[in-house]
N, C-alpha and C. Protein backbone atom coordinates (compact mmCIF):
# COMPACT_ATOMS: atom_id res chain seq x y z
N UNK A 1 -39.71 20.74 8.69
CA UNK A 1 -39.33 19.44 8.13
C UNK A 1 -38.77 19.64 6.72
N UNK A 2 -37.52 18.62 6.56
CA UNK A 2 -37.38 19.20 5.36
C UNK A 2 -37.79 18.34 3.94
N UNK A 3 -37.54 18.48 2.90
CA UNK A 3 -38.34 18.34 1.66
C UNK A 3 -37.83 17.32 0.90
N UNK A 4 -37.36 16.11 1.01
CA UNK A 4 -36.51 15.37 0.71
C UNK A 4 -36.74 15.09 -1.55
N UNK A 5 -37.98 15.91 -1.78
CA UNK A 5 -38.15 15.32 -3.54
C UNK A 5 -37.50 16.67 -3.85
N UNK A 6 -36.82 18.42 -2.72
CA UNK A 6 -35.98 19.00 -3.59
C UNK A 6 -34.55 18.42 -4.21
N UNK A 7 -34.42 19.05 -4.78
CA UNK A 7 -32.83 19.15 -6.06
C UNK A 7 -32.17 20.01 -4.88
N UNK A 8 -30.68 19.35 -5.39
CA UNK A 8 -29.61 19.72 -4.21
C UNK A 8 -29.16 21.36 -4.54
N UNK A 9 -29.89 21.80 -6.17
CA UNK A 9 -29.16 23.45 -5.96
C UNK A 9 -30.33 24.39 -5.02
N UNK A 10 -31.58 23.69 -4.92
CA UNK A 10 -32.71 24.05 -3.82
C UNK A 10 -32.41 24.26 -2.60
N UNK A 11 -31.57 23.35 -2.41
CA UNK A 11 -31.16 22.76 -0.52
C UNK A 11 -29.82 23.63 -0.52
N UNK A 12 -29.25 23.99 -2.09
CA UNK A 12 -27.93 25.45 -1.74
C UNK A 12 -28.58 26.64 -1.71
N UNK A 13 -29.30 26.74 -2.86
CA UNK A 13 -30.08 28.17 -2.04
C UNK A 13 -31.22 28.55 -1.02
N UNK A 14 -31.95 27.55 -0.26
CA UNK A 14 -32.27 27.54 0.92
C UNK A 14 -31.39 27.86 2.17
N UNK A 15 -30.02 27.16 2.39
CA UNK A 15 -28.94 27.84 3.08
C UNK A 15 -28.31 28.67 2.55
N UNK A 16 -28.19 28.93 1.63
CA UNK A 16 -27.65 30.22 1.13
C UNK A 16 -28.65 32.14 2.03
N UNK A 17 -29.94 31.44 1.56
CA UNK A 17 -30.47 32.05 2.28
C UNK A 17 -31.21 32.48 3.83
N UNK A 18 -30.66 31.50 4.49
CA UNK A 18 -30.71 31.23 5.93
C UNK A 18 -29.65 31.26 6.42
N UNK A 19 -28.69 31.59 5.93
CA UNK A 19 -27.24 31.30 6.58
C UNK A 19 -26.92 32.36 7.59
N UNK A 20 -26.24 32.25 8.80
CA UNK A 20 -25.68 33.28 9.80
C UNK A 20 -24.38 33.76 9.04
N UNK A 21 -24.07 34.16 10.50
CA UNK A 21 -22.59 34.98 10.50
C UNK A 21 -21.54 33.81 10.12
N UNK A 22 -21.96 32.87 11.04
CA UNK A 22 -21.24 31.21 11.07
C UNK A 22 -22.07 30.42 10.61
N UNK A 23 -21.55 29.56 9.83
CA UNK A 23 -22.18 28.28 9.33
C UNK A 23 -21.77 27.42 9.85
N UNK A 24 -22.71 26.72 10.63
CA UNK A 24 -21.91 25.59 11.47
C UNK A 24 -22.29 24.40 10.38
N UNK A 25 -21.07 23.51 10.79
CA UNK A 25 -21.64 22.13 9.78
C UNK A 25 -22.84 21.44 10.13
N UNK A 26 -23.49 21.88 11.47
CA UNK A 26 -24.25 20.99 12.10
C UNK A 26 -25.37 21.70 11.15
N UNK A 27 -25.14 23.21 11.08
CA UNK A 27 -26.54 23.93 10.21
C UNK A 27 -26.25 22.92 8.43
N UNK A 28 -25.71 22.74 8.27
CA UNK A 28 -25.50 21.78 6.96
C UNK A 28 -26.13 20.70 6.91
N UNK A 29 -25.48 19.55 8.29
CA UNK A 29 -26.06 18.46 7.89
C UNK A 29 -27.71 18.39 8.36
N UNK A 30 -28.04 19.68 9.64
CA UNK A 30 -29.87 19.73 9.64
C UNK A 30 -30.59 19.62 8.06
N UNK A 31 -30.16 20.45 7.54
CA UNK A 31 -31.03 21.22 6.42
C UNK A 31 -30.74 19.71 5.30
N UNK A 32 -30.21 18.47 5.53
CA UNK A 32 -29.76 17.33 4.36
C UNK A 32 -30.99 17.10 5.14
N UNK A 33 -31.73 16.94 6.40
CA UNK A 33 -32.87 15.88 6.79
C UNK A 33 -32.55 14.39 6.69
N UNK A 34 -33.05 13.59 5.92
CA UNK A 34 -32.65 12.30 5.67
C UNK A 34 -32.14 11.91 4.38
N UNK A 35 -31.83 12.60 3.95
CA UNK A 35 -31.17 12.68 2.88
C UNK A 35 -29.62 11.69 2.82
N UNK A 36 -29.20 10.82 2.16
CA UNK A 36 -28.45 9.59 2.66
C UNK A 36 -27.22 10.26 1.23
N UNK A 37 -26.12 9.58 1.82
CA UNK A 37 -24.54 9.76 1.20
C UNK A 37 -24.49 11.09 0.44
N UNK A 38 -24.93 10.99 -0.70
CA UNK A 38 -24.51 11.25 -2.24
C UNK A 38 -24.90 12.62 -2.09
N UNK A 39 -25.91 13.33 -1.23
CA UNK A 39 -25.86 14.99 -1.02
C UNK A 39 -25.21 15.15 -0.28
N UNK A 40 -24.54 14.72 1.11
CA UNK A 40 -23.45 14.83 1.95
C UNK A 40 -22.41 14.78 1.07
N UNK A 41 -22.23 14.03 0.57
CA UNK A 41 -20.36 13.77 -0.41
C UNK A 41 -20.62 15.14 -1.40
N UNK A 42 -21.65 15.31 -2.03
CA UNK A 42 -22.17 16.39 -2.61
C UNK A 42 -21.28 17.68 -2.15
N UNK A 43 -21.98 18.13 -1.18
CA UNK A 43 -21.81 19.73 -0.71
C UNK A 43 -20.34 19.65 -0.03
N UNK A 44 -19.76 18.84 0.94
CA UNK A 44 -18.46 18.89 1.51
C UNK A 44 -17.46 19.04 0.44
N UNK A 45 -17.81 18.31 -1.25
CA UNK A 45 -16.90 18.36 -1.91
C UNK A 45 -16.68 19.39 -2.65
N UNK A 46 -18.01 20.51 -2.09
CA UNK A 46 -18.63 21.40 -3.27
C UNK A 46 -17.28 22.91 -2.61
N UNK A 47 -16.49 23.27 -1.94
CA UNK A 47 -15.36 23.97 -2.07
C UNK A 47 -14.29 24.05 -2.49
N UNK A 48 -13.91 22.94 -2.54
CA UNK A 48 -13.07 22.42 -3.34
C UNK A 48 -13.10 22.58 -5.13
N UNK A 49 -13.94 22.15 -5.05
CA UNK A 49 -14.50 21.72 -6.44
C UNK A 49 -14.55 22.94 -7.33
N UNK A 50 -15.52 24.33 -6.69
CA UNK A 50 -15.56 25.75 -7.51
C UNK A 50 -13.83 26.60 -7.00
N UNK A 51 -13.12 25.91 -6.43
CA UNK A 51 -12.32 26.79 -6.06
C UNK A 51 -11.58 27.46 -5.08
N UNK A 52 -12.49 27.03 -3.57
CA UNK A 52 -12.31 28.00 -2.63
C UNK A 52 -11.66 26.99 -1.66
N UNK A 53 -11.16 26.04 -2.00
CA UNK A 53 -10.55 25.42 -1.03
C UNK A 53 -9.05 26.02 -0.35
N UNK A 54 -8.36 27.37 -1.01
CA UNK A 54 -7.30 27.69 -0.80
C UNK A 54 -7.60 28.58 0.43
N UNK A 55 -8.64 28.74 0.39
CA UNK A 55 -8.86 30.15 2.32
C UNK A 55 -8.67 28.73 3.05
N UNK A 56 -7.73 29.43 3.90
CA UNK A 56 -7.01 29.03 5.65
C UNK A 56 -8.08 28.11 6.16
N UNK A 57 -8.17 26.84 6.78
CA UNK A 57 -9.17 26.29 6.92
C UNK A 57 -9.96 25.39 6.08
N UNK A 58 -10.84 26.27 4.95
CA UNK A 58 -11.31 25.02 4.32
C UNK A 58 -11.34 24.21 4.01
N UNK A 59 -10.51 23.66 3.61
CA UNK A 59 -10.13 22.26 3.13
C UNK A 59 -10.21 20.67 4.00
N UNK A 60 -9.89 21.74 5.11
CA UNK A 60 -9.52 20.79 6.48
C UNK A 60 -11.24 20.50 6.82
N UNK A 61 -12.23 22.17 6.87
CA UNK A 61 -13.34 21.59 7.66
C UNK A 61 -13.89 20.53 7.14
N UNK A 62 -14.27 20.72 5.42
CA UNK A 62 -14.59 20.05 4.83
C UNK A 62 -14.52 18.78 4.15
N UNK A 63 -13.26 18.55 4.49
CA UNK A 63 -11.96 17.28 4.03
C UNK A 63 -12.53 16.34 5.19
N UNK A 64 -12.58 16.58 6.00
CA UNK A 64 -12.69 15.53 7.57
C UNK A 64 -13.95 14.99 7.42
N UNK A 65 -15.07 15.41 7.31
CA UNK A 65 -16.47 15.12 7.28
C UNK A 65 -16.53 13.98 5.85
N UNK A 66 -15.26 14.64 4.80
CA UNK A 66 -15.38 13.58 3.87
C UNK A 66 -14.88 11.97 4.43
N UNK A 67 -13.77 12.39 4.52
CA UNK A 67 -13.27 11.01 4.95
C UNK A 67 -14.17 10.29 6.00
N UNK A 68 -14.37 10.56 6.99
CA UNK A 68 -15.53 10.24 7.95
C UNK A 68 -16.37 9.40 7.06
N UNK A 69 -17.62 10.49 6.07
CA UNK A 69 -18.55 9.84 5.89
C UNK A 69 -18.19 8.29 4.72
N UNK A 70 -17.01 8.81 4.53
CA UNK A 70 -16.27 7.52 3.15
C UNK A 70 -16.30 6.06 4.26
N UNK A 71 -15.72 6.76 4.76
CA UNK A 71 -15.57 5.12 6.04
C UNK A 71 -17.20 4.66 6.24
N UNK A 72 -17.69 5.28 6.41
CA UNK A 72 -19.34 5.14 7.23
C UNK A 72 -19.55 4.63 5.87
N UNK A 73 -19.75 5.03 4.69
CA UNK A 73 -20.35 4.06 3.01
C UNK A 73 -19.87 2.71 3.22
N UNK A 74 -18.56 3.14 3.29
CA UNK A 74 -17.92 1.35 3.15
C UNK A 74 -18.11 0.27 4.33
N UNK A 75 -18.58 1.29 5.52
CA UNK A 75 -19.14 -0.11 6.78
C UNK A 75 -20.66 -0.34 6.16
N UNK A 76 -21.23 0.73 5.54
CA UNK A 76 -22.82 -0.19 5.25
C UNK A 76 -23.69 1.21 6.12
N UNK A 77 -23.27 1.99 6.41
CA UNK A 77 -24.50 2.60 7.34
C UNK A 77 -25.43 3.24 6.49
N UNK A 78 -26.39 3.18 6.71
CA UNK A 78 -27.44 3.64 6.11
C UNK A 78 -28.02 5.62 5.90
N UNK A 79 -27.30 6.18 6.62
CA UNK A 79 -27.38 7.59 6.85
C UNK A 79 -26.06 8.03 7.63
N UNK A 80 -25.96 9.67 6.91
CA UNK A 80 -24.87 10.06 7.26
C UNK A 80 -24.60 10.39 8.94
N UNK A 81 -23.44 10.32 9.75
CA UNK A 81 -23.26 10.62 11.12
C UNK A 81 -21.66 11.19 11.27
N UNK A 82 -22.09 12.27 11.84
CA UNK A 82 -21.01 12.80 12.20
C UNK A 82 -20.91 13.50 13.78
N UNK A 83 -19.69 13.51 14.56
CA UNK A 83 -19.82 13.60 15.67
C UNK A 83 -19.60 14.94 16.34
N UNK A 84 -20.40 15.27 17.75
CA UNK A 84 -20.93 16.46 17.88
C UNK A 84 -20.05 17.61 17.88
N UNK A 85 -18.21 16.85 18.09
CA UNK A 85 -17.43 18.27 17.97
C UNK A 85 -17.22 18.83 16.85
N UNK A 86 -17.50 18.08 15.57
CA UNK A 86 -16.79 18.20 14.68
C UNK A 86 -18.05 18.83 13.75
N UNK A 87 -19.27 18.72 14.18
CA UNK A 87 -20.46 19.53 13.91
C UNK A 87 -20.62 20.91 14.58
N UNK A 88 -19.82 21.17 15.32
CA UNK A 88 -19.69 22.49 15.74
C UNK A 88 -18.85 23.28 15.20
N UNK A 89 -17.86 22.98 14.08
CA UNK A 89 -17.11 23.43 13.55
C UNK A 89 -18.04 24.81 12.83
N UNK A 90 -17.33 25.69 12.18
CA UNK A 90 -17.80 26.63 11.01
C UNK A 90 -17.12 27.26 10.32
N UNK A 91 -17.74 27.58 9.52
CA UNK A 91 -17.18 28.45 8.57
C UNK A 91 -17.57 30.07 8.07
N UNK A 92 -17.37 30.81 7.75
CA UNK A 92 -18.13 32.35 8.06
C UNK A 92 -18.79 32.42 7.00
N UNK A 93 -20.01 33.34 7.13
CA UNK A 93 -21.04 33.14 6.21
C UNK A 93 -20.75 33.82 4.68
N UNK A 94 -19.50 34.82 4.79
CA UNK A 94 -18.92 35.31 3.37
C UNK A 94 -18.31 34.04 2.60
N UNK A 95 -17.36 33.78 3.37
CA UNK A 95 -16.74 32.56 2.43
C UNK A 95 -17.43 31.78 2.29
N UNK A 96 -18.79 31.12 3.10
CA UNK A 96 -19.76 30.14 3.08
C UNK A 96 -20.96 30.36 1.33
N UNK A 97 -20.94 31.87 1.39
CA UNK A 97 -21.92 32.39 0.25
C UNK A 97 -20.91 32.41 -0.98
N UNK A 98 -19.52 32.58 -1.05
CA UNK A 98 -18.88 32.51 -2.25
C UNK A 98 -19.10 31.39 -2.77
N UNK A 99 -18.94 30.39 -1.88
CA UNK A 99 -18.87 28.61 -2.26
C UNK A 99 -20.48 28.65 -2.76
N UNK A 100 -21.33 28.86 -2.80
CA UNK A 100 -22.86 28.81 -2.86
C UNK A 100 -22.81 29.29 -4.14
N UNK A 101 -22.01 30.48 -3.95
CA UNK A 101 -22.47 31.64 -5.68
C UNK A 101 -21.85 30.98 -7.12
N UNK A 102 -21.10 30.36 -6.24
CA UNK A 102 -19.75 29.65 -7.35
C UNK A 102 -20.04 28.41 -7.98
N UNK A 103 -21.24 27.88 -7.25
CA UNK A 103 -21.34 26.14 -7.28
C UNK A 103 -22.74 26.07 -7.90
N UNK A 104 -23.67 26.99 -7.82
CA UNK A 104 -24.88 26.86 -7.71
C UNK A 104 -25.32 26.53 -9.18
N UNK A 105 -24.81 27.92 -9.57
CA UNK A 105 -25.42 28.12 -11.67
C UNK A 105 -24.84 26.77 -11.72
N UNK A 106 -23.79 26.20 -11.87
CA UNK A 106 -23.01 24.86 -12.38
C UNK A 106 -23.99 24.28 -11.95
N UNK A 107 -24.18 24.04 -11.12
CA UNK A 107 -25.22 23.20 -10.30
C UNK A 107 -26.18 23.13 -10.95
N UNK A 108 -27.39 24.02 -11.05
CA UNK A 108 -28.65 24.13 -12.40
C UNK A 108 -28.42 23.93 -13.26
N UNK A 109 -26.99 23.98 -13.98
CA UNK A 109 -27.06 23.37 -15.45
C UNK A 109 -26.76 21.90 -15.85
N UNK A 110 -26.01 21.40 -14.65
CA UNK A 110 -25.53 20.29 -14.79
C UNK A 110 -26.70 18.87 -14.04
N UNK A 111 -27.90 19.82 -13.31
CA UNK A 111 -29.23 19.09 -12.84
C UNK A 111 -29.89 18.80 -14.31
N UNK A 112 -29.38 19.68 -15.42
CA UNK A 112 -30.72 19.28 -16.25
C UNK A 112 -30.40 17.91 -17.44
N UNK A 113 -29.36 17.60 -16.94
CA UNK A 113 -28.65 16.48 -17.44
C UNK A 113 -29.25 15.16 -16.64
N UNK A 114 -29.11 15.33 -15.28
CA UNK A 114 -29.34 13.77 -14.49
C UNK A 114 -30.72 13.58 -14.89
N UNK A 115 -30.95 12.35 -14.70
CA UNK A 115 -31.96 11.59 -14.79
C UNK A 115 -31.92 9.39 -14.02
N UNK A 116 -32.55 9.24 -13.87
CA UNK A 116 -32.42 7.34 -13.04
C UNK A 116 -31.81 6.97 -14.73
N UNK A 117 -30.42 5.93 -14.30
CA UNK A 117 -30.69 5.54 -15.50
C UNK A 117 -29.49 4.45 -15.11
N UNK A 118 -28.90 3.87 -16.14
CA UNK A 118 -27.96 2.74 -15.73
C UNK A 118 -28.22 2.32 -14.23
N UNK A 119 -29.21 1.62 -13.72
CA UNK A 119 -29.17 1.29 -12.22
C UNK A 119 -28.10 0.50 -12.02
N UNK A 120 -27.98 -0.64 -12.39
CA UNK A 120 -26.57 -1.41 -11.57
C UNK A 120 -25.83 -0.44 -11.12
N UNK A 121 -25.41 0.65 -11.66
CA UNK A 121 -24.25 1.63 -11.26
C UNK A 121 -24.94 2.64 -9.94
N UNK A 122 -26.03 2.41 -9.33
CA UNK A 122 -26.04 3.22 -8.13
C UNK A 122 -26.93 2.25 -7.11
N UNK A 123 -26.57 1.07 -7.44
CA UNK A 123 -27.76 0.33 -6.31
C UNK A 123 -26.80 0.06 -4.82
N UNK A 124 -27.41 -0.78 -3.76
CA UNK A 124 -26.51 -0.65 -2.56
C UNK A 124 -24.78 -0.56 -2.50
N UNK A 125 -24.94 -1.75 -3.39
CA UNK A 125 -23.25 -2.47 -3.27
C UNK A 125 -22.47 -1.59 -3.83
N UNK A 126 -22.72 -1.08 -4.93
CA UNK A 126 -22.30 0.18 -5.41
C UNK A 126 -21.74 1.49 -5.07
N UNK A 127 -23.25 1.58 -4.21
CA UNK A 127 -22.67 2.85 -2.97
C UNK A 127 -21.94 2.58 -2.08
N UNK A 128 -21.58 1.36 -1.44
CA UNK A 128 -20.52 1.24 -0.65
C UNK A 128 -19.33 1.08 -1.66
N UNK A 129 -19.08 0.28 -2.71
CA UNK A 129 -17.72 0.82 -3.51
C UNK A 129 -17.43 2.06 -3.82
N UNK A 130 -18.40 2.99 -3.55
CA UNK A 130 -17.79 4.22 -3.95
C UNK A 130 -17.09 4.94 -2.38
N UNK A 131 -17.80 4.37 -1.38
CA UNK A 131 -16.96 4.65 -0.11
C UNK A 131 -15.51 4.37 -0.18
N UNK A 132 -14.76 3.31 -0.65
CA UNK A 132 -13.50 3.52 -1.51
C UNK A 132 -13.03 4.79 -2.29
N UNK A 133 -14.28 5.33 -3.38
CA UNK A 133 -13.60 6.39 -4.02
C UNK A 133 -13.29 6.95 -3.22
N UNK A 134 -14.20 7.32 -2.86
CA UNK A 134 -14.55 9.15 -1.86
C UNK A 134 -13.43 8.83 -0.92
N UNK A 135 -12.75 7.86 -0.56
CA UNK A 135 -11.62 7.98 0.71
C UNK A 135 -10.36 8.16 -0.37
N UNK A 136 -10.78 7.07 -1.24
CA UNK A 136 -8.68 7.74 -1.70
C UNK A 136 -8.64 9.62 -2.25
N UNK A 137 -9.93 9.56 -2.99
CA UNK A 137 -9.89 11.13 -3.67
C UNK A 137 -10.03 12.34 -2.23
N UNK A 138 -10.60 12.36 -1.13
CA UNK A 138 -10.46 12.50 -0.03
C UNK A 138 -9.27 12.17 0.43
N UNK A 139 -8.54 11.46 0.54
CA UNK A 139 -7.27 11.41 1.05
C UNK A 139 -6.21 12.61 -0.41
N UNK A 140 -6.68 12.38 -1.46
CA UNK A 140 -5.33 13.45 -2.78
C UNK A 140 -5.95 14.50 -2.32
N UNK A 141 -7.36 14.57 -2.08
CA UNK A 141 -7.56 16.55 -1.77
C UNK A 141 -7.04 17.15 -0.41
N UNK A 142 -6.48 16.35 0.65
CA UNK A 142 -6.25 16.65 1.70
C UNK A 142 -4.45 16.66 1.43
N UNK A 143 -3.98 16.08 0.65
CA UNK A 143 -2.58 16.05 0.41
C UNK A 143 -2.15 18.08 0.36
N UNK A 144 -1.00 18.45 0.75
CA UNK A 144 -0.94 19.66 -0.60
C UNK A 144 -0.35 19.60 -1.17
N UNK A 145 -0.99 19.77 -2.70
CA UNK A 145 -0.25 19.14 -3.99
C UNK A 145 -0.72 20.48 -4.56
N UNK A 146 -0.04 21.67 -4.97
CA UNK A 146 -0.36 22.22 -5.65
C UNK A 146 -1.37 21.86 -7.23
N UNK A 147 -2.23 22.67 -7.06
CA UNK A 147 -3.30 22.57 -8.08
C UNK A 147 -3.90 20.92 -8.12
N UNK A 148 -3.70 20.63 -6.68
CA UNK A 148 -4.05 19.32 -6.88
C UNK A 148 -5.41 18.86 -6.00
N UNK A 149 -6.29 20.09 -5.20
CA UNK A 149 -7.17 20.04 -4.55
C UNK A 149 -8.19 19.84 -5.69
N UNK A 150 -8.33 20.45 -6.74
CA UNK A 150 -9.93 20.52 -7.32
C UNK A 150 -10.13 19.41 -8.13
N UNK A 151 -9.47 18.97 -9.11
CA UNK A 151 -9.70 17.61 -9.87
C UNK A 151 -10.19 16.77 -9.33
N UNK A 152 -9.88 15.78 -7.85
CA UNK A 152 -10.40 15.04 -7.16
C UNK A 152 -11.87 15.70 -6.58
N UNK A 153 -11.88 16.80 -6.09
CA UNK A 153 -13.02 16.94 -5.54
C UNK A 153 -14.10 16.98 -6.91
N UNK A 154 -13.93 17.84 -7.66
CA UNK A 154 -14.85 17.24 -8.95
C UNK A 154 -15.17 16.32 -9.22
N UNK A 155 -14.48 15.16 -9.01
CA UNK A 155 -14.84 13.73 -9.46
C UNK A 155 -15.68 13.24 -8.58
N UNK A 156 -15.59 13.97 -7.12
CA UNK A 156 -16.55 13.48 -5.83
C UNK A 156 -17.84 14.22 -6.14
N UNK A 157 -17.92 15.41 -6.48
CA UNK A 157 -18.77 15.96 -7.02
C UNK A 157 -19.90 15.39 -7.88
N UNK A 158 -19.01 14.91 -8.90
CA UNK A 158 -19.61 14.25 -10.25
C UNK A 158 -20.27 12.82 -9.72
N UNK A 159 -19.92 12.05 -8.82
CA UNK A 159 -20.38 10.97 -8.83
C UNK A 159 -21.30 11.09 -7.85
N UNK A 160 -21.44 12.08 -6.77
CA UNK A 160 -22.09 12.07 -5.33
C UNK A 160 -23.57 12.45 -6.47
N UNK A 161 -22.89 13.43 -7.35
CA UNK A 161 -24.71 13.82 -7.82
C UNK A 161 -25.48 12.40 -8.59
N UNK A 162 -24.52 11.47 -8.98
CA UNK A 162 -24.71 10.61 -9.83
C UNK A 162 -25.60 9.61 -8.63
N UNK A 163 -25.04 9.39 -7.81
CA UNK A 163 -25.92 8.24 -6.35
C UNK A 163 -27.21 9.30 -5.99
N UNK A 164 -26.97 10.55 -6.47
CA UNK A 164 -28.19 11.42 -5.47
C UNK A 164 -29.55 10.97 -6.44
N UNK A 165 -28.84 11.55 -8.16
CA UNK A 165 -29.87 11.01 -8.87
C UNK A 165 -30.52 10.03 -9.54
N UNK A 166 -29.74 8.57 -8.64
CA UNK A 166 -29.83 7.41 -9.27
C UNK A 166 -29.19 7.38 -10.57
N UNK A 167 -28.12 8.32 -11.17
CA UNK A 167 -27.71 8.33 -12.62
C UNK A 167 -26.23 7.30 -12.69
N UNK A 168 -26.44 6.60 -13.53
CA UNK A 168 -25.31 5.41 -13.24
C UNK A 168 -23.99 6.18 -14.16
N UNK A 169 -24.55 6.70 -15.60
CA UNK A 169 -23.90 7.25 -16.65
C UNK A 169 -23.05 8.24 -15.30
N UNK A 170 -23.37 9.58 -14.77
CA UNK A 170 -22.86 10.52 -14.07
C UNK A 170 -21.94 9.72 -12.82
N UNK A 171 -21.99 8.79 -12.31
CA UNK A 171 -20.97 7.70 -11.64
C UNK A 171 -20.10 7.55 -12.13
N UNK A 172 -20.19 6.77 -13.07
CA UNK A 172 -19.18 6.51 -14.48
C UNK A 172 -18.47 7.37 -14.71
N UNK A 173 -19.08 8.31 -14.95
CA UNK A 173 -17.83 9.37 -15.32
C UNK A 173 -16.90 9.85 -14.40
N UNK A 174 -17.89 10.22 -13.32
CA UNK A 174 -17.25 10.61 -12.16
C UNK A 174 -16.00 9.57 -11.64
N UNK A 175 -16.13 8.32 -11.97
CA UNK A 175 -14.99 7.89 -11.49
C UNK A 175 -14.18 7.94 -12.50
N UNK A 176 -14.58 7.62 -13.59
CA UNK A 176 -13.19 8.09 -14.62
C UNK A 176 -12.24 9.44 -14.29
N UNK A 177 -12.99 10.30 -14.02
CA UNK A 177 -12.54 11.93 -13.36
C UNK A 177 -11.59 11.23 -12.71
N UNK A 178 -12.37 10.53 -11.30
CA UNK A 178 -11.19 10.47 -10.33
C UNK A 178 -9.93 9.85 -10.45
N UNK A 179 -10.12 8.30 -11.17
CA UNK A 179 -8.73 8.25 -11.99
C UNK A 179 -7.64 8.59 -12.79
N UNK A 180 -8.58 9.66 -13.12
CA UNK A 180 -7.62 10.86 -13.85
C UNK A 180 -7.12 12.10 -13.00
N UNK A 181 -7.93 12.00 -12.01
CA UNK A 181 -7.48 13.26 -10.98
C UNK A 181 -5.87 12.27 -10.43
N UNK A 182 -6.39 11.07 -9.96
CA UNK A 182 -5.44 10.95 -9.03
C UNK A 182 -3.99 10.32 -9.45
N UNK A 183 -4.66 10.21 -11.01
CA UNK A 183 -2.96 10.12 -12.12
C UNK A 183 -2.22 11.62 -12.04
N UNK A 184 -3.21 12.15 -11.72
CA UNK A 184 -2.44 13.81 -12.14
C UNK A 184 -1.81 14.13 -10.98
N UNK A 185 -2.34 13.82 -9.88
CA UNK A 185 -1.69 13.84 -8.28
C UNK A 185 -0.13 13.57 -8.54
N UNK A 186 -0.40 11.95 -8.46
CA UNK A 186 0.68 11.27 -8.75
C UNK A 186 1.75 11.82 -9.55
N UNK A 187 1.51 12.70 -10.62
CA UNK A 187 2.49 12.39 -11.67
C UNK A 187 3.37 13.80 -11.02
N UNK A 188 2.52 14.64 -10.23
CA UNK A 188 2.77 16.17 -9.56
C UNK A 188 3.72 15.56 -8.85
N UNK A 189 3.72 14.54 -7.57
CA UNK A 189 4.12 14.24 -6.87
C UNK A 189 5.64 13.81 -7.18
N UNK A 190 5.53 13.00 -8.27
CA UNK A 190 6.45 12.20 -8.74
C UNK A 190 7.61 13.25 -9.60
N UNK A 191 7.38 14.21 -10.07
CA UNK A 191 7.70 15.26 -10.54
C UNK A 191 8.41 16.11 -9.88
N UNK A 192 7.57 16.41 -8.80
CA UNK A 192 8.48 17.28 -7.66
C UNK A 192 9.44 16.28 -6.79
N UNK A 193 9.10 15.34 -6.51
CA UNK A 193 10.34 14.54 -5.71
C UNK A 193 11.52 14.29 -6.87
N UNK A 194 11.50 14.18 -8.27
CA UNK A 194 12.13 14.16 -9.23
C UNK A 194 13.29 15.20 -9.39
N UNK A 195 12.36 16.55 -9.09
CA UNK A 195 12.81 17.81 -9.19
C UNK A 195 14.23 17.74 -7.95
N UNK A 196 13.79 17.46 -6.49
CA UNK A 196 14.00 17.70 -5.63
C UNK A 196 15.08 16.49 -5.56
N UNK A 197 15.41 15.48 -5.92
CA UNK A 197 16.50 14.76 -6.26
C UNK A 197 17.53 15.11 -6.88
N UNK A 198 16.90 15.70 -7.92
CA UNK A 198 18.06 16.07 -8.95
C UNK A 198 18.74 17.36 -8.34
N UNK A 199 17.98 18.72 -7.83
CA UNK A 199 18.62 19.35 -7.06
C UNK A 199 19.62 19.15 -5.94
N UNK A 200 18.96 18.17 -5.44
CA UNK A 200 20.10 17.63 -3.91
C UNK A 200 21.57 16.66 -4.31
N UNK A 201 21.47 15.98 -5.78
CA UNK A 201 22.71 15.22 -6.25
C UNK A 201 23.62 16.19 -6.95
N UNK A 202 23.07 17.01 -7.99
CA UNK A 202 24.16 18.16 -8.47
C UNK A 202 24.41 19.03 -7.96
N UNK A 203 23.53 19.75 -6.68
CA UNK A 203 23.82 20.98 -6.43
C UNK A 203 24.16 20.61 -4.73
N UNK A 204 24.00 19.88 -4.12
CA UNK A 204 23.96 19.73 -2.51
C UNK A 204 25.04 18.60 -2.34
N UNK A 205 25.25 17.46 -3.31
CA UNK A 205 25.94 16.28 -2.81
C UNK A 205 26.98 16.37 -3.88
N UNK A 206 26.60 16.84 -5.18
CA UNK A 206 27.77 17.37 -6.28
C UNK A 206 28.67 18.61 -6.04
């Protein structure tokens, strides 16, 4: 059974240290127990976030389960669900332990910060507005936008720990992040189609 009063860098190095050859997501979401949103949005966002979202695959396993569980916040469900094919997915236990090694120390230092505090900012209604975040910043990390995967997932990061620890302040910020992640998207976006205009009128149609 699992331990629902550990800290989420506990529940990374518990699978860290149980982990196979394959990590199935299903071995992920066992080891959450009942553990509701904000450690799910947590760990899916947690490859992204240190880095490793650029190996073949990741982005995608982990990207899907986000969006999924974003929809499931904003209908109201009470615990995370995800469906049985997409829990069979995996990932190999090297690249599974980089994401662990990479996330973890951050992880312990940035636990000794949370604490319950601003409640309005993590009570029900709340957590379903953030099912909004987590889908648009979930939708920019799934884009490919060069250098445009990790900013958003940080901000999912930052706020998932913020609902885990009742911390309203760590919400807050976290969505400021994400508005700033997804100005930076944008402005990438807007930049390269910019680029790619001006190339095609002087050099292709000029």
């Amino acid at each position: 059974m699992n331990d629902d009063t550990r800290k989420v860098s506990e529940i990374l190095a518990a699978m860290r240290a149980s982990a196979n050859e394959r990590v199935k997501l299903a071995d992920i979401v066992a080891e959450l127990g009942e553990r509701a949103f904000g450690v799910a949005m947590l760990l899916f966002s947690l490859p992204n976030a240190v880095g490793i979202g650029v190996i073949p695959g990741i982005s995608t396993l982990f990207g899907v389960p986000q969006i999924i569980l974003a929809l499931q916040m904003l209908a109201g469900f009470e615990r995370p669900w995800l469906p049985a094919w997409l829990l069979e997915k995996s990932i190999a236990r090297a690249d599974f332990e980089r994401m662990i090694d990479k996330g973890l120390p951050i992880l312990i230092r940035v636990e000794r910060y949370l604490k319950p505090r601003a409640a309005a900012l993590t009570g029900p209604l709340v957590e379903r507005l953030m099912g909004l975040v987590f889908l648009v910043l979930a939708a920019v990390v799934s884009l490919p936008i060069p250098l445009g995967n990790q900013p958003p997932a940080v901000a999912m990061a930052v706020v998932a720990l913020g609902l885990t620890a009742r911390d309203g302040v760590f919400v807050a910020v976290g969505c400021v992040m994400g508005v700033g992640a997804v100005a930076i998207a944008s402005l990438v976006v807007l930049g390269g189609a910019a680029v790619i205009w001006f190339a095609v009128t002087n050099f292709v149609l000029g």
